[in-house]
Every structure is written in C-alpha cells, then in structure tokens.
PDB file of N, CA and C in Angstrom:
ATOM      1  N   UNK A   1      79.850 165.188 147.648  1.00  0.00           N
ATOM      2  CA  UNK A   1      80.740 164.809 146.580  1.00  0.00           C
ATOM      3  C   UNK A   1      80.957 163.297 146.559  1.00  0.00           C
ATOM      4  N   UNK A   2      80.692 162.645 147.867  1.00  0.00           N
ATOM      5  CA  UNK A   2      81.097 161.034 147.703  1.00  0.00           C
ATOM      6  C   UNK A   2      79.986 160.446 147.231  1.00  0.00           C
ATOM      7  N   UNK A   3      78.413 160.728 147.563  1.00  0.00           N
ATOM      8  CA  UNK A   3      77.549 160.377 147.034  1.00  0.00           C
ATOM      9  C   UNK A   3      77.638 160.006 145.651  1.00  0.00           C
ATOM     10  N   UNK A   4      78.342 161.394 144.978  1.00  0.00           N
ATOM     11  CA  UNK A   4      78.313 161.734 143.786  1.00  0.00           C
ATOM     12  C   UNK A   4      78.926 160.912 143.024  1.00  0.00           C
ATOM     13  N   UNK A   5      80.130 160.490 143.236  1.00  0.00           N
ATOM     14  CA  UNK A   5      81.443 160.169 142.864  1.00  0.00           C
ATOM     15  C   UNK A   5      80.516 158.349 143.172  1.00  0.00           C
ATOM     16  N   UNK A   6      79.459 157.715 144.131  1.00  0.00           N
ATOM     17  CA  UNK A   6      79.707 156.325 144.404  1.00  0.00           C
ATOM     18  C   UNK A   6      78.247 156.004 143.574  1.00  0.00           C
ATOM     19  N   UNK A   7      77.654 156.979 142.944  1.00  0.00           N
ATOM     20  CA  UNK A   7      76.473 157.465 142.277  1.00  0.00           C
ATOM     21  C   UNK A   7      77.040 156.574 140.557  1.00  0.00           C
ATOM     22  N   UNK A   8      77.736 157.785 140.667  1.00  0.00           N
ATOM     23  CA  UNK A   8      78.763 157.274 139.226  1.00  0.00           C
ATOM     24  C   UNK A   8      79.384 155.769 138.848  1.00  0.00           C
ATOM     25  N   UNK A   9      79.912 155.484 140.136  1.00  0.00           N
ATOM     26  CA  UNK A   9      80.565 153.994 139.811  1.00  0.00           C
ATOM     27  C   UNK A   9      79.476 153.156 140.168  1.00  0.00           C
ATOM     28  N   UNK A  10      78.346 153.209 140.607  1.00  0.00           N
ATOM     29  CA  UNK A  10      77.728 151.637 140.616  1.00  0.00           C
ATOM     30  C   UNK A  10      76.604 152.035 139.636  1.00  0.00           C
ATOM     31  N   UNK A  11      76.529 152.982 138.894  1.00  0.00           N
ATOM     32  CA  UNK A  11      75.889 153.545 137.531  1.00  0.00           C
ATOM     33  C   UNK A  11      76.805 152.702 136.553  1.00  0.00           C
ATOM     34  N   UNK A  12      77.869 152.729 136.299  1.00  0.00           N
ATOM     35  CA  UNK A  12      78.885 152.234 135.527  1.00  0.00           C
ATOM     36  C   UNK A  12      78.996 150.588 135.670  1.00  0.00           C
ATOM     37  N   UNK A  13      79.351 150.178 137.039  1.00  0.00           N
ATOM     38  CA  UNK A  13      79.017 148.574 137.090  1.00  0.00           C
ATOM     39  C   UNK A  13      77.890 148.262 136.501  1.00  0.00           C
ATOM     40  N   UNK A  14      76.582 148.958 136.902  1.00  0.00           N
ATOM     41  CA  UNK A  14      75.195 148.126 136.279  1.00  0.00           C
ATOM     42  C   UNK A  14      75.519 148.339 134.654  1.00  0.00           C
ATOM     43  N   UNK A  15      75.801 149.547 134.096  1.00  0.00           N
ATOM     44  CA  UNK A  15      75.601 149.482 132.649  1.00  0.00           C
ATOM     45  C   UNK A  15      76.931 148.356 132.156  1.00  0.00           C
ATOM     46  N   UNK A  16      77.947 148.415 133.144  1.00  0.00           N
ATOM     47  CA  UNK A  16      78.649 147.557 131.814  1.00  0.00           C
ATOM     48  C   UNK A  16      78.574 145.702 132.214  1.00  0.00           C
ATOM     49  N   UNK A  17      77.582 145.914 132.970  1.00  0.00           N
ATOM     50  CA  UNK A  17      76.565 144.072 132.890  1.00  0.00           C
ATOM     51  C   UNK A  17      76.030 143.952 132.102  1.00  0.00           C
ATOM     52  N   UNK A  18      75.369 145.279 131.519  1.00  0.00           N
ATOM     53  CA  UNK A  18      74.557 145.268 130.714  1.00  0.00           C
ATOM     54  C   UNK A  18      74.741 144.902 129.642  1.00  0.00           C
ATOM     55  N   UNK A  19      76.278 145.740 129.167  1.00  0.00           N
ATOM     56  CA  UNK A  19      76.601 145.225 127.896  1.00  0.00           C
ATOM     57  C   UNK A  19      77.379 143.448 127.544  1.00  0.00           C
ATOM     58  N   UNK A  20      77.272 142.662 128.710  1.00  0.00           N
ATOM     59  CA  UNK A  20      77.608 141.303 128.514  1.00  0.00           C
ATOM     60  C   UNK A  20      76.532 140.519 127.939  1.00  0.00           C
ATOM     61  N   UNK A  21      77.084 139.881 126.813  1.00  0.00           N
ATOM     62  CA  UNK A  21      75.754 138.835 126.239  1.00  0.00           C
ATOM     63  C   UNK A  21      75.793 137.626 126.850  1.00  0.00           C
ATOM     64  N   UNK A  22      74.768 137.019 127.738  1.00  0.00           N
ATOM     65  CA  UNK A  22      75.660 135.820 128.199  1.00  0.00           C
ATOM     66  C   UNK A  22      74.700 134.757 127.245  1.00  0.00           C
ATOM     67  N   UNK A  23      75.879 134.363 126.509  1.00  0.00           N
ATOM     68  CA  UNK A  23      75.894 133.158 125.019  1.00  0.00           C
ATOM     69  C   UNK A  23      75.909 131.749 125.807  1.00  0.00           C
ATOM     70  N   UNK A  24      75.317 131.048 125.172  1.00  0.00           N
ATOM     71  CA  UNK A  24      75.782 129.519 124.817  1.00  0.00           C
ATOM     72  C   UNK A  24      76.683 129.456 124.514  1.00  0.00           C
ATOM     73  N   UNK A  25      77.852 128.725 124.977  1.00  0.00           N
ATOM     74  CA  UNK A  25      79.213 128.003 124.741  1.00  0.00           C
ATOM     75  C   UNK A  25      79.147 126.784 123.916  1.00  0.00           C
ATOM     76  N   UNK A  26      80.029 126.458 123.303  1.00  0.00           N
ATOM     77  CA  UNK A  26      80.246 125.528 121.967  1.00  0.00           C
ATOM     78  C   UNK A  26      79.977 124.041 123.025  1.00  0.00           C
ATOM     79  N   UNK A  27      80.402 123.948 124.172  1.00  0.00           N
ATOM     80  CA  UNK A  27      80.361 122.322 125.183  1.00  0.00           C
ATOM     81  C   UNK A  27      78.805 122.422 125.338  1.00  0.00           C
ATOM     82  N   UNK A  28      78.229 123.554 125.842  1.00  0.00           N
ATOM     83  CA  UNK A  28      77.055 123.703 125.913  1.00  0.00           C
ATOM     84  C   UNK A  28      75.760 123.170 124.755  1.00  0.00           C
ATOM     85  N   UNK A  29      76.267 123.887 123.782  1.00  0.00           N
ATOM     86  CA  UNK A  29      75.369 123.396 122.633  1.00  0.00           C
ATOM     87  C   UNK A  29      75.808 121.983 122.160  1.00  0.00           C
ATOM     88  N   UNK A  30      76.803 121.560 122.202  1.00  0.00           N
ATOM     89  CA  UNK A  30      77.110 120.034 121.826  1.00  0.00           C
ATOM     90  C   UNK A  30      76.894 119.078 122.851  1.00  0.00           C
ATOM     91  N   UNK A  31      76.359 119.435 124.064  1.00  0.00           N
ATOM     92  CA  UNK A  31      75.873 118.440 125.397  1.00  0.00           C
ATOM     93  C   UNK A  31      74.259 118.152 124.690  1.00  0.00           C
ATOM     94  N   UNK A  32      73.569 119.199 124.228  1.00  0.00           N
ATOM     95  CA  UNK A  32      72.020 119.147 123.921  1.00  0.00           C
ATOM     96  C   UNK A  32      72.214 117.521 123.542  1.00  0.00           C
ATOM     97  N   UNK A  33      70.815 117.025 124.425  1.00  0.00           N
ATOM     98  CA  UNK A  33      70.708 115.609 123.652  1.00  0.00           C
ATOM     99  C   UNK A  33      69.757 115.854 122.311  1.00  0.00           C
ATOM    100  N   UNK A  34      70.149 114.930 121.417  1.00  0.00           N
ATOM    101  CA  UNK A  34      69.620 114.887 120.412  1.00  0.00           C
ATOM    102  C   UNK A  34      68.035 113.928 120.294  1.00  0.00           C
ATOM    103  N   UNK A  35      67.204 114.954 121.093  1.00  0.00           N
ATOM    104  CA  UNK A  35      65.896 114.681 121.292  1.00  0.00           C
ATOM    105  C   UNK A  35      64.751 114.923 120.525  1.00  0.00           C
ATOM    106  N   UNK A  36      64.329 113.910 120.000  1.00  0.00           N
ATOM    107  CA  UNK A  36      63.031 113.930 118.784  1.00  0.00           C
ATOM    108  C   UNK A  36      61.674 114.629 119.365  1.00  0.00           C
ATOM    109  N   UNK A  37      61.813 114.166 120.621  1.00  0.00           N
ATOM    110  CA  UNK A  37      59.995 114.632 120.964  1.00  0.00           C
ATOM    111  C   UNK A  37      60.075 115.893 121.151  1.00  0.00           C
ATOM    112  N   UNK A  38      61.088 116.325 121.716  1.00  0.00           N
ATOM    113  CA  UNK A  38      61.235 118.059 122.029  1.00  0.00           C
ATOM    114  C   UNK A  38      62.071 119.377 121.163  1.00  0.00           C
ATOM    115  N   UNK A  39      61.936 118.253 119.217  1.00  0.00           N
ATOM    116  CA  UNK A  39      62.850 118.400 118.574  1.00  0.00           C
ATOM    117  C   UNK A  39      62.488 119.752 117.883  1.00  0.00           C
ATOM    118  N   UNK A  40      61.239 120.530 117.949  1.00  0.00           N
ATOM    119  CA  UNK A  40      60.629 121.753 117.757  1.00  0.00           C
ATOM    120  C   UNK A  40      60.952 122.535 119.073  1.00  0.00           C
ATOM    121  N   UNK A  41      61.211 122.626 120.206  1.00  0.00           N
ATOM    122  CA  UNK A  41      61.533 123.822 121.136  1.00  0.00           C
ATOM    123  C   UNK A  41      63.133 123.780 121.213  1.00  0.00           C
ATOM    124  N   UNK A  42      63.900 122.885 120.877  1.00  0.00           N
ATOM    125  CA  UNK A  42      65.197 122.254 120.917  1.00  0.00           C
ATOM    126  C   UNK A  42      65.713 123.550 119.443  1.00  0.00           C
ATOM    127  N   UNK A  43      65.040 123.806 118.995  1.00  0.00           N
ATOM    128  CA  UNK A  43      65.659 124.283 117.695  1.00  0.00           C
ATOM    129  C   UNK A  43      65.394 125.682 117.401  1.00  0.00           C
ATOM    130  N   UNK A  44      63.830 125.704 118.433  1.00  0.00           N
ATOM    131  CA  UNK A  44      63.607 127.320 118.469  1.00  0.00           C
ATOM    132  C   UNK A  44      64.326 127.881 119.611  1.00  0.00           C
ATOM    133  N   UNK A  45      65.203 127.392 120.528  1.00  0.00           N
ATOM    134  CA  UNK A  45      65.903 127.627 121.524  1.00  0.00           C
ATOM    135  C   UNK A  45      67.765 127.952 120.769  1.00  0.00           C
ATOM    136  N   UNK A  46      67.769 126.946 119.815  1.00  0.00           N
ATOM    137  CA  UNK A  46      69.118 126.997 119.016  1.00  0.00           C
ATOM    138  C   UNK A  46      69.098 128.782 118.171  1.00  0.00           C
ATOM    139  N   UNK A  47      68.016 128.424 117.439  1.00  0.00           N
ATOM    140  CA  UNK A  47      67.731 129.714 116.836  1.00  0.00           C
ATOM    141  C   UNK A  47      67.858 131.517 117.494  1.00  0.00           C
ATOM    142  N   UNK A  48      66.828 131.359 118.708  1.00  0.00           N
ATOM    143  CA  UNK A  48      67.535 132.212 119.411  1.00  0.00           C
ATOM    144  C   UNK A  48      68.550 132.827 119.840  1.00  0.00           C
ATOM    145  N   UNK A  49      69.022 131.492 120.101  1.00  0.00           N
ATOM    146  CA  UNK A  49      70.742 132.168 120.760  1.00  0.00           C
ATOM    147  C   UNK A  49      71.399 132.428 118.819  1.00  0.00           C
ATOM    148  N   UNK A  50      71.112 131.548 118.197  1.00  0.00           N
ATOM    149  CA  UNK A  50      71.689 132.198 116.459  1.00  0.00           C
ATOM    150  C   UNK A  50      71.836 133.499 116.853  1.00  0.00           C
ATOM    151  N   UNK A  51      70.720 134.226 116.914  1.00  0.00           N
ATOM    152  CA  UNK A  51      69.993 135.137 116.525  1.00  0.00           C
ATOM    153  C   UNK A  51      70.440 136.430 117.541  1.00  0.00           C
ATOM    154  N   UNK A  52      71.191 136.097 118.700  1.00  0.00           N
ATOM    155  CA  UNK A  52      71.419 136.990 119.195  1.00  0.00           C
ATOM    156  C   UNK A  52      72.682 137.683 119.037  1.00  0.00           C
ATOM    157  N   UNK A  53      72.957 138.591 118.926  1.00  0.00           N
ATOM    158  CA  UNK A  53      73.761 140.039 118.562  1.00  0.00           C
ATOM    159  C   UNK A  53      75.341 139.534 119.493  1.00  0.00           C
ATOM    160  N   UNK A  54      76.774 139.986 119.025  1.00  0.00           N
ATOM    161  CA  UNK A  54      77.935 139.437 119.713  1.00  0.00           C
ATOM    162  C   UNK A  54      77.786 141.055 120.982  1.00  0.00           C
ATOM    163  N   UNK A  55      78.373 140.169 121.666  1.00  0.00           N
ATOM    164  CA  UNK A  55      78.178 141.148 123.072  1.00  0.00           C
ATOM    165  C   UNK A  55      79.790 141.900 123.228  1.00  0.00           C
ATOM    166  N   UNK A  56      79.694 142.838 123.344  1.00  0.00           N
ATOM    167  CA  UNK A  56      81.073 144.161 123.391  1.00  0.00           C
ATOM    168  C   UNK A  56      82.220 143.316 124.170  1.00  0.00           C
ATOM    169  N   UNK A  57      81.899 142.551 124.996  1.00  0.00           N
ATOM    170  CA  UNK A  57      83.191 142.087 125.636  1.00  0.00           C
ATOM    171  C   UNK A  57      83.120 140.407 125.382  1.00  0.00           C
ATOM    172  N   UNK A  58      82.363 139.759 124.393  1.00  0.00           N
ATOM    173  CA  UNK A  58      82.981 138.587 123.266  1.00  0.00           C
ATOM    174  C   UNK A  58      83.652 138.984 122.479  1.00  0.00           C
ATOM    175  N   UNK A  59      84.911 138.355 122.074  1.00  0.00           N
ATOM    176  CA  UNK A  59      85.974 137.979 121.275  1.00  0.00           C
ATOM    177  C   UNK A  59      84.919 137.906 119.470  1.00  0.00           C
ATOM    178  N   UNK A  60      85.779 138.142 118.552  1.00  0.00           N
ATOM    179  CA  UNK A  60      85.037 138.011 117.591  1.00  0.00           C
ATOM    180  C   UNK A  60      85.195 136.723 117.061  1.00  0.00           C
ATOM    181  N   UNK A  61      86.251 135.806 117.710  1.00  0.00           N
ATOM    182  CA  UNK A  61      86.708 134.446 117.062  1.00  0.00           C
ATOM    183  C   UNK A  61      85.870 133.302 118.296  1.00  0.00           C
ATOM    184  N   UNK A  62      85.862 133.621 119.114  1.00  0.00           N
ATOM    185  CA  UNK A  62      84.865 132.996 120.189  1.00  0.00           C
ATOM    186  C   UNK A  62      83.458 132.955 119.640  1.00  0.00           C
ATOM    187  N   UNK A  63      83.020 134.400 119.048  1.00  0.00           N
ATOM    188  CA  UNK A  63      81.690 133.912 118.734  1.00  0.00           C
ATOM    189  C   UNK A  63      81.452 133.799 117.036  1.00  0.00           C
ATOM    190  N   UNK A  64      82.343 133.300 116.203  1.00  0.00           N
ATOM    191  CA  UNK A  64      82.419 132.698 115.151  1.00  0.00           C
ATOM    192  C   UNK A  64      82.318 130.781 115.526  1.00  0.00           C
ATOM    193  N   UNK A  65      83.123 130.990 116.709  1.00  0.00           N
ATOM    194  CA  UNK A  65      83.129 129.703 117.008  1.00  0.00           C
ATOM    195  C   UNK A  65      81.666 128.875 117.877  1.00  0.00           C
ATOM    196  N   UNK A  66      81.300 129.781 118.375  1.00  0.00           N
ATOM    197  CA  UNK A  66      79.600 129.844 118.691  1.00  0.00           C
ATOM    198  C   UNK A  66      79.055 129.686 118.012  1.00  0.00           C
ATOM    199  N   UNK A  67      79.079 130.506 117.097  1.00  0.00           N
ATOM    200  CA  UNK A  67      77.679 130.104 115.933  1.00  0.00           C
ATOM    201  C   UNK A  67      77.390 129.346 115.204  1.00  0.00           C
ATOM    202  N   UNK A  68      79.120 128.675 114.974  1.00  0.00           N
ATOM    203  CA  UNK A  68      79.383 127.407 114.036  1.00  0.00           C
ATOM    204  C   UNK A  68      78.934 126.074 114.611  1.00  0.00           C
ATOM    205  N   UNK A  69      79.017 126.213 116.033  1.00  0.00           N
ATOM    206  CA  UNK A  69      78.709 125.339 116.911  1.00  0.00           C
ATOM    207  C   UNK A  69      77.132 125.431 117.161  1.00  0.00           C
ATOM    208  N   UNK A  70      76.098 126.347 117.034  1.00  0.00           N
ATOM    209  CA  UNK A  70      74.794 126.576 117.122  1.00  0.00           C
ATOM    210  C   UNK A  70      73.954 125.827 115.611  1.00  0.00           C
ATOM    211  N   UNK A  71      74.603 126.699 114.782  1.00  0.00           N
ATOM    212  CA  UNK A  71      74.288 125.689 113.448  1.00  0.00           C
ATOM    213  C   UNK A  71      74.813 124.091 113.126  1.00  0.00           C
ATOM    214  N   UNK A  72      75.670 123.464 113.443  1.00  0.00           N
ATOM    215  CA  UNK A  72      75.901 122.686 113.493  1.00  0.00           C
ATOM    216  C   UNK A  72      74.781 121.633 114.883  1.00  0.00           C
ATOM    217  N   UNK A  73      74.646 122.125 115.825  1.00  0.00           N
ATOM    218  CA  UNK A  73      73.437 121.002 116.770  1.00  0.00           C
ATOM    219  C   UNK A  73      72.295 121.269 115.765  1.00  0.00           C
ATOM    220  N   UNK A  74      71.780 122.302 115.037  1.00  0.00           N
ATOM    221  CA  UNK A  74      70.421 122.688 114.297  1.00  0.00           C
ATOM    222  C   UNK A  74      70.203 121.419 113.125  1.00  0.00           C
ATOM    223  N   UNK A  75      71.611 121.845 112.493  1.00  0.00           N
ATOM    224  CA  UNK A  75      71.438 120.550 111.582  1.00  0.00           C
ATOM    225  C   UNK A  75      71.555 119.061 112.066  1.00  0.00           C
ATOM    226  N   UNK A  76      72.316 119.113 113.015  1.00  0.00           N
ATOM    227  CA  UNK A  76      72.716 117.356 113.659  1.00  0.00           C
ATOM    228  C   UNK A  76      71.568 116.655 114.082  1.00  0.00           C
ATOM    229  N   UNK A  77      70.541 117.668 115.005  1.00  0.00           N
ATOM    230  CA  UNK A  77      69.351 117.564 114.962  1.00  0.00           C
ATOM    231  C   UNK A  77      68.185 117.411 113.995  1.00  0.00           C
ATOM    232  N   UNK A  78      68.127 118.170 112.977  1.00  0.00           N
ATOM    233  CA  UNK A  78      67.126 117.766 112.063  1.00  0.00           C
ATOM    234  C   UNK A  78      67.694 116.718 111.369  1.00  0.00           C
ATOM    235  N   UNK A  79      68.696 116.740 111.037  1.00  0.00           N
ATOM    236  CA  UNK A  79      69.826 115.061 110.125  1.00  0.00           C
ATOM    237  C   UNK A  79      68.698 114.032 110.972  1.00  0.00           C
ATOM    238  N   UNK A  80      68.955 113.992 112.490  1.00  0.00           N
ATOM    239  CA  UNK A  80      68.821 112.910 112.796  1.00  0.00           C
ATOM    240  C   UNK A  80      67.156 112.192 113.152  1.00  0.00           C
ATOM    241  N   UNK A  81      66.834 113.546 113.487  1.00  0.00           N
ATOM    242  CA  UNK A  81      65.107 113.477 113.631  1.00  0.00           C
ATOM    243  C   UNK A  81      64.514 113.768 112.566  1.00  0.00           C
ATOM    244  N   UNK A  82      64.607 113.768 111.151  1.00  0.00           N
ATOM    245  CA  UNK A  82      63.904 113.817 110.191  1.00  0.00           C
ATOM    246  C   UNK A  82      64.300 112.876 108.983  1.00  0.00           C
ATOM    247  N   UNK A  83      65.124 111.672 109.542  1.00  0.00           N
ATOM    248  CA  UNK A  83      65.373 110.714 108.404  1.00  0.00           C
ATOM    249  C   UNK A  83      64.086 110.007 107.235  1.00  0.00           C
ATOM    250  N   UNK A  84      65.170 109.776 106.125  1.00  0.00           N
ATOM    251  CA  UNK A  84      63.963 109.093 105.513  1.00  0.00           C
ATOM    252  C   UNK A  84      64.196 107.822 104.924  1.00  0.00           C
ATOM    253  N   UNK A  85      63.514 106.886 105.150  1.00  0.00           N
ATOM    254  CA  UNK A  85      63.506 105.450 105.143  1.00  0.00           C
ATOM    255  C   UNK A  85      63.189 105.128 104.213  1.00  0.00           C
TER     256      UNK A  85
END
C-alpha cells in the first residue's frame, strides 16, 4: 500500500512540472542586445517564445505582460536593424 500511495505522489510531482511553461520574463526579453548580425536567430528565438501556449500555473496578466514585452524587442529590433537612409 505505501508503494502504492508513493507511486501516486511522485506520478503527480512529475506531471504537474509538466504543466509549468517556463517563459521569458519581460527583464529578460528587454536585456536582449539589440544585435544586427544575429538579427535573424534573435527574432526566430522572440517568435518562439510568442508562440508558445500560457502555462496552467501563469497568471493571465503576467503573460499579457510577456507578450507585450516579446513583441515589443521584435519590433525594437527590426526598427533598429532595418533603417532606411
């Protein structure tokens, strides 16, 4: 029965890791330097995290505030590496 019972709870720890998304934070994405040469993996890296799904135990105003912060380096970045003279 203890098997059973310690079967169950570290069944339960692994799945509910599972359900954590671990996101980019808004300091995080606004540290990115605003780098021209690496300004194509810099953006398919931004995109990704866009792109990924809010995780069961993020806040829904935390990751409004994420994403605003993900799109915002996307554009700050192309603003600045794609000027025209």
């Amino acid at each position: 029965m203890l098997k059973i019972a310690a079967s169950v709870i570290a069944l339960s720890f692994l799945s509910g890791c599972a359900l954590y998304n671990n996101r980019a934070m808004p300091v995080e994405v606004s540290i990115i330097p605003n780098d021209c040469a690496n300004e194509s993996a810099i953006i398919r890296w931004l995109e990704s995290m866009e792109k990924q799904e809010k995780g069961i135990l993020i806040d829904g105003g935390a990751y409004a505030q994420e994403q605003r912060a993900i799109k915002y380096k996307k554009w700050q970045i192309k603003y600045i590496c794609n000027t025209v003279d």
